[in-house]
C-alpha atoms as a PDB file:
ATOM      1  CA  UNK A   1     -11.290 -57.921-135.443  1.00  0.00           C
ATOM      2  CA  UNK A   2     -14.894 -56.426-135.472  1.00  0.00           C
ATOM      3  CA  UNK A   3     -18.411 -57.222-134.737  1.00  0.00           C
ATOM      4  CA  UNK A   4     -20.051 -59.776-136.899  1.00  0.00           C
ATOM      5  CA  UNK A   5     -23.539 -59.327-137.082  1.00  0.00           C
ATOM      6  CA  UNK A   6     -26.565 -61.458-139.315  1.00  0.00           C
ATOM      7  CA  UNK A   7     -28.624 -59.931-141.354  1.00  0.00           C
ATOM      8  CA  UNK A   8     -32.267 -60.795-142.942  1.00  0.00           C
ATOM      9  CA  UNK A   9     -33.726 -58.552-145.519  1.00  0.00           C
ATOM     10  CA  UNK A  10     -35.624 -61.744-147.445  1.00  0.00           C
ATOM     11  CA  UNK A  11     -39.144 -59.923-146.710  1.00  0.00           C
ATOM     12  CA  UNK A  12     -38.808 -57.339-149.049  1.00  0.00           C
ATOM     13  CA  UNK A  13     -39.916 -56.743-152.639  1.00  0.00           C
ATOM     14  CA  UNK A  14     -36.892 -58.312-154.891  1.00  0.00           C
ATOM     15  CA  UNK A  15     -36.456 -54.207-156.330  1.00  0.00           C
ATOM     16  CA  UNK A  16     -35.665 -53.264-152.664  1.00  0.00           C
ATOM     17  CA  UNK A  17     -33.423 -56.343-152.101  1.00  0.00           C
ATOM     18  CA  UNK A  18     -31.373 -55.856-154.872  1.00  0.00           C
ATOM     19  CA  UNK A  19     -31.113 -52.118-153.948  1.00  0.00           C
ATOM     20  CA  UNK A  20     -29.773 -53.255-150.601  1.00  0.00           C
ATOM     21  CA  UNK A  21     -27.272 -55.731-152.217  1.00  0.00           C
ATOM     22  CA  UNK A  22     -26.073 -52.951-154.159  1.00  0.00           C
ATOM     23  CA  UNK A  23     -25.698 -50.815-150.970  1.00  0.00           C
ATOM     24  CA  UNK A  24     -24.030 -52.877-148.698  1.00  0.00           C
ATOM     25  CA  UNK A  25     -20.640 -53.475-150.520  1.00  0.00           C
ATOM     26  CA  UNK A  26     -21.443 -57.504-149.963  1.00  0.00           C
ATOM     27  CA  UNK A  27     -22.711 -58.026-153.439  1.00  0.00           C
ATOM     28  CA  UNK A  28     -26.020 -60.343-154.373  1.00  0.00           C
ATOM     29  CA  UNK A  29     -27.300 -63.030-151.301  1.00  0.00           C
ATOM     30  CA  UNK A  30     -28.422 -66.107-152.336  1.00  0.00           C
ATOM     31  CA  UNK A  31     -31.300 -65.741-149.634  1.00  0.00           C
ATOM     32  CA  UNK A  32     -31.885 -61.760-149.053  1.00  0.00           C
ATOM     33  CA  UNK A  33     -29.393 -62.630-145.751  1.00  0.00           C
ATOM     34  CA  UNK A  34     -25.828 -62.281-144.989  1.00  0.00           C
ATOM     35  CA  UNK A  35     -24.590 -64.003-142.646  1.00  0.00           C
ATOM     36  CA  UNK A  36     -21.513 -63.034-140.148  1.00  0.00           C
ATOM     37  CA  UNK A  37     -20.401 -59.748-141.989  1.00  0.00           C
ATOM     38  CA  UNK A  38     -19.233 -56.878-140.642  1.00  0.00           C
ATOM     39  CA  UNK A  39     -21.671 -54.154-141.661  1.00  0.00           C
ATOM     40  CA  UNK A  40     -21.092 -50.714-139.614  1.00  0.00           C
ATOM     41  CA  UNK A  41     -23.071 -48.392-142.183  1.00  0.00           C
ATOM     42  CA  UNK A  42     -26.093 -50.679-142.766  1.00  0.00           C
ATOM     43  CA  UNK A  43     -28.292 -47.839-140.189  1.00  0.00           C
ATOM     44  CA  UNK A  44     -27.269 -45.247-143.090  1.00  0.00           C
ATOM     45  CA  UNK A  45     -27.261 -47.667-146.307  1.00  0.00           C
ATOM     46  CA  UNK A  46     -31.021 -48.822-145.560  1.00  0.00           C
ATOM     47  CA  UNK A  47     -32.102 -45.099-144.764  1.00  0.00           C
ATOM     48  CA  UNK A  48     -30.908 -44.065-148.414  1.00  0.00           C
ATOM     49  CA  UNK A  49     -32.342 -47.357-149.878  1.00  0.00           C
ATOM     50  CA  UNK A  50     -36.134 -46.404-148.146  1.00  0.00           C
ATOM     51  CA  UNK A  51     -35.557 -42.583-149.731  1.00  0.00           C
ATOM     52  CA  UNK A  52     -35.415 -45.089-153.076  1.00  0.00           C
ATOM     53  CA  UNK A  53     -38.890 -46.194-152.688  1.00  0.00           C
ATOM     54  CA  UNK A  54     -40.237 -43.582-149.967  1.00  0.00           C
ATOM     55  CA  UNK A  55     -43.581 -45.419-149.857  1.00  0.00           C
ATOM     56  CA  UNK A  56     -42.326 -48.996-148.766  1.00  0.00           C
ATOM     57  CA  UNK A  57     -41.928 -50.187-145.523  1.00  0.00           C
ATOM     58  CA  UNK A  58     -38.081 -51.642-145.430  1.00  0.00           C
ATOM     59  CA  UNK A  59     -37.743 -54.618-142.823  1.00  0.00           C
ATOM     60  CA  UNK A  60     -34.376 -56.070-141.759  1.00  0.00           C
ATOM     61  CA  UNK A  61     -33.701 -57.990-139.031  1.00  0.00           C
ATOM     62  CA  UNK A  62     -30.362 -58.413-137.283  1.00  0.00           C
ATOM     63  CA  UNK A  63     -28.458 -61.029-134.440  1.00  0.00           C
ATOM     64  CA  UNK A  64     -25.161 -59.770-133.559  1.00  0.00           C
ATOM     65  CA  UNK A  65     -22.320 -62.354-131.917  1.00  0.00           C
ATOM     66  CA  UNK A  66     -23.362 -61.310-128.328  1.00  0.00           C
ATOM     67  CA  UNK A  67     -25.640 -63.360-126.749  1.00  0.00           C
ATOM     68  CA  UNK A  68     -29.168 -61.248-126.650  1.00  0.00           C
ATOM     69  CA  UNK A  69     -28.374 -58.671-129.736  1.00  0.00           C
ATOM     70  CA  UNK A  70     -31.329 -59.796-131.932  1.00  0.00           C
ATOM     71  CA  UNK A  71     -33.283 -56.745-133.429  1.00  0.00           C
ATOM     72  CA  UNK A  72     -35.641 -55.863-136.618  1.00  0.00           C
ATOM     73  CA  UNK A  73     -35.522 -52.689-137.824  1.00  0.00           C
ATOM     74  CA  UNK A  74     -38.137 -50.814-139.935  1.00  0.00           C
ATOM     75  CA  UNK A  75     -37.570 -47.738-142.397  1.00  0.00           C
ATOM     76  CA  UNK A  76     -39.868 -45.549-144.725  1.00  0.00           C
ATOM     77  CA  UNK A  77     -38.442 -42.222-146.266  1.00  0.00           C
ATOM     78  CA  UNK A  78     -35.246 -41.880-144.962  1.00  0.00           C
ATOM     79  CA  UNK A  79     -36.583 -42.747-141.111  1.00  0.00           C
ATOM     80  CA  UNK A  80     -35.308 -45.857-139.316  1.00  0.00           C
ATOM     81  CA  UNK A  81     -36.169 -47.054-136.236  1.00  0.00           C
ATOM     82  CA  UNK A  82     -34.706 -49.996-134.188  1.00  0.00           C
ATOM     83  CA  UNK A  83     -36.754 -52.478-132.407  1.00  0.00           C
ATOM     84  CA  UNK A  84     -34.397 -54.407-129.300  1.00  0.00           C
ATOM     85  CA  UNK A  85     -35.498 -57.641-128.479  1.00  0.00           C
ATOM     86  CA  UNK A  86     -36.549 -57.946-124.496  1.00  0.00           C
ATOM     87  CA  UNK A  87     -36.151 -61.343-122.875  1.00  0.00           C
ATOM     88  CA  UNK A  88     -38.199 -61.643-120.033  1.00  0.00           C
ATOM     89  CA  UNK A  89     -38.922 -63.708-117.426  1.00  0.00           C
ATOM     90  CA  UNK A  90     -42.842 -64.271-116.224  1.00  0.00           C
ATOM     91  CA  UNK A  91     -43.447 -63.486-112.256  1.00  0.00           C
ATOM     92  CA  UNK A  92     -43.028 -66.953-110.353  1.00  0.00           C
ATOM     93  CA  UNK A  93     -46.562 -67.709-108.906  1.00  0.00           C
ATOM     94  CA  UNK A  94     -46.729 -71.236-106.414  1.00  0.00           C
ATOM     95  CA  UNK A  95     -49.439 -72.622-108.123  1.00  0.00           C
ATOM     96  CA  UNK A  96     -47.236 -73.110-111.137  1.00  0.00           C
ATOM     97  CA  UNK A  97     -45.316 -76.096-109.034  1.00  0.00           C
ATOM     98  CA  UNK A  98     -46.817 -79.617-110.309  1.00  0.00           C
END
């Protein structure tokens, strides 16, 4: 068993793609994506790809099997950070019944 997660790199530059396909251990995408793999290093595989081209901006985006676990994540010189998506749900206000 494990955690199957999918994940969109598409947005990049094709040099930082293919450096990511190398990376991963899941070979070339058709797409830039991979979709329900089991990827535990990817937080430490993209960090070593951005100290590849420390002046890009690496995107990937990720939705995990769990309802909810959507996320992008950004990285530049070896720093990642992780954006969580927030559901929300707007204050109910009377005047919204028709």
């Amino acid at each position: 068993m494990g955690y199957y997660t999918d994940f969109d790199f598409s947005n990049n530059e094709p040099e930082v793609i293919q450096a990511i396909e190398s990376v991963s251990g899941y070979g070339e995408s058709e797409s830039g994506r991979y979709d329900d793999i089991k990827w535990y290093s990817w937080e430490d595989n993209i960090k070593a790809v951005s100290l590849q081209f420390p002046d890009k901006i690496i995107m990937i985006s990720g939705e995990g099997e769990e309802q909810g676990d959507v996320w992008e994540a950004y990285a530049r010189n070896g720093k990642l950070k992780i954006l969580k998506a927030e559901v929300t749900i707007p204050d109910f206000d009377e005047s919204m019944l028709k």
